[in-house]
Protein backbone atom coordinates (compact mmCIF):
# COMPACT_ATOMS: atom_id res chain seq x y z
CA UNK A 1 57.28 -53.39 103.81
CA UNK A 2 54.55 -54.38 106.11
CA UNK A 3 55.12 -55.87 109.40
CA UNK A 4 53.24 -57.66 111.46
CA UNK A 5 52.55 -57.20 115.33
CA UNK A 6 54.64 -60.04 117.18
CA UNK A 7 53.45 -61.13 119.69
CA UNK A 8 55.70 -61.86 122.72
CA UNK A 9 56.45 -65.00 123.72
CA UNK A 10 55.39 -64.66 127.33
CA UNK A 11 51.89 -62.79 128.66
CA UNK A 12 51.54 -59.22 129.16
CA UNK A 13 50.64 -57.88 132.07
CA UNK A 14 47.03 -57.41 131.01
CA UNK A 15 46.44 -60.98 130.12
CA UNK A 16 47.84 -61.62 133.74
CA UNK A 17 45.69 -59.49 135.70
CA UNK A 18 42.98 -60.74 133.50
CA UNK A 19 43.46 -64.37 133.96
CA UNK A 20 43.47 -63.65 137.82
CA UNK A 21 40.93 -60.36 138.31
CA UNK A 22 39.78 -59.99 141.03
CA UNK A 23 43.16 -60.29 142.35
CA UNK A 24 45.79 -57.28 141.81
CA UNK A 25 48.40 -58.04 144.24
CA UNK A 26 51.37 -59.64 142.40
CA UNK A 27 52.11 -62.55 145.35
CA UNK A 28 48.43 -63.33 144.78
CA UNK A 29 48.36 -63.65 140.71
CA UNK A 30 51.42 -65.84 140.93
CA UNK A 31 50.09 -68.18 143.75
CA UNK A 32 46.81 -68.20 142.05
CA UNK A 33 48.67 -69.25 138.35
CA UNK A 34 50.66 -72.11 139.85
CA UNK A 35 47.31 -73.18 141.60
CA UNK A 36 46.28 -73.77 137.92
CA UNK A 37 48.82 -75.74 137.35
CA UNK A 38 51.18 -73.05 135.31
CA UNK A 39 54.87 -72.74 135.76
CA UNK A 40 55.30 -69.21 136.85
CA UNK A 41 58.44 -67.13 136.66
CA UNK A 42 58.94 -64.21 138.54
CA UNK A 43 59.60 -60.72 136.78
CA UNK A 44 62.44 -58.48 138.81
CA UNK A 45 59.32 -56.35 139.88
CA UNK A 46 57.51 -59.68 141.65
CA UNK A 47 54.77 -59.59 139.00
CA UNK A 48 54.34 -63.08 137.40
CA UNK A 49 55.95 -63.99 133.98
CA UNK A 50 54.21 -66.75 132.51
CA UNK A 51 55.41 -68.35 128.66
CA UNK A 52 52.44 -68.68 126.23
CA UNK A 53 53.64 -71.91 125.71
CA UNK A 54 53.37 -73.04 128.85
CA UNK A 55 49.97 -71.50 129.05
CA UNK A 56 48.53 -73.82 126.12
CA UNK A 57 50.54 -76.92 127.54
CA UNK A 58 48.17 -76.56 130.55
CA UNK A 59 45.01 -74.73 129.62
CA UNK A 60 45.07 -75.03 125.56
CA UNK A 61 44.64 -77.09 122.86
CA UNK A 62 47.43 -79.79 124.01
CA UNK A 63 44.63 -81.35 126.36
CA UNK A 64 42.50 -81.91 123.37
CA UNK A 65 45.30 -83.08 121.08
CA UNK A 66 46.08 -85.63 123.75
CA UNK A 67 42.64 -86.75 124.58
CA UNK A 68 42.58 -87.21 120.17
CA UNK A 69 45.90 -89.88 120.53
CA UNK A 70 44.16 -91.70 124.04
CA UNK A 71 41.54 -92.68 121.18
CA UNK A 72 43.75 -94.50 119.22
CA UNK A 73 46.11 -96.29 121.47
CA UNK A 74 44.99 -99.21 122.83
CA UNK A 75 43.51 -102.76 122.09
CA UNK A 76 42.23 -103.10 118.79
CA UNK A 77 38.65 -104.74 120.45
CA UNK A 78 37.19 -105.77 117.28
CA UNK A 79 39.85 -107.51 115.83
CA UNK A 80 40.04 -109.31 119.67
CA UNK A 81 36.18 -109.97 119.05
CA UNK A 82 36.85 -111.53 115.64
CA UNK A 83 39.72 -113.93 116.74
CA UNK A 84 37.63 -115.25 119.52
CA UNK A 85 34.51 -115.65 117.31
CA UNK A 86 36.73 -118.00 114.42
CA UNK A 87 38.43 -119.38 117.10
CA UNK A 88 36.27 -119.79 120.64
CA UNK A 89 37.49 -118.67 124.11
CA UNK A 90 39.78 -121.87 124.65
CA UNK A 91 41.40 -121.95 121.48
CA UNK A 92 39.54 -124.25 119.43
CA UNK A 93 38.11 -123.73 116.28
CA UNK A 94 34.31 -123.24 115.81
């Protein structure tokens, strides 16, 4: 049977000190991840526990998924153009 790696839900240390190198002290890497806008947890050992979810929700590809649906919503502009070329700007027909 082959199984795959899982990957945990939350980062690993490494993608923590990562994100915040140069910075090693735990305070520091949480202060600096909520500056960013992440909600950070607290591990029992002070080091910060942050979801991958929560990660994408700020950094990831929600931003661009939401920019995609700003796009659409809206006033349909042409169709607005179209009504007031058939009809004129004071309601009267051309």
């Amino acid at each position: 049977m082959n199984h795959a790696q899982v990957t945990p839900p939350y980062l690993t240390d490494a993608e923590v000190s990562d994100m915040c190198e140069p910075l090693v002290q735990a305070a520091a890497q949480c202060k600096h991840l909520r500056a960013l806008g992440l909600m950070v947890a607290t591990k029992p050992n002070g080091r910060p526990l942050v979801l991958r979810t929560e990660l994408d929700r700020v950094l990831g590809a929600g931003r661009f998924a939401q920019q995609g649906a700003e796009k659409t919503m809206g006033p349909n502009v042409t169709a607005l153009r179209e009504h007031y070329n058939k009809r004129g700007a004071h309601g009267a027909r051309a």
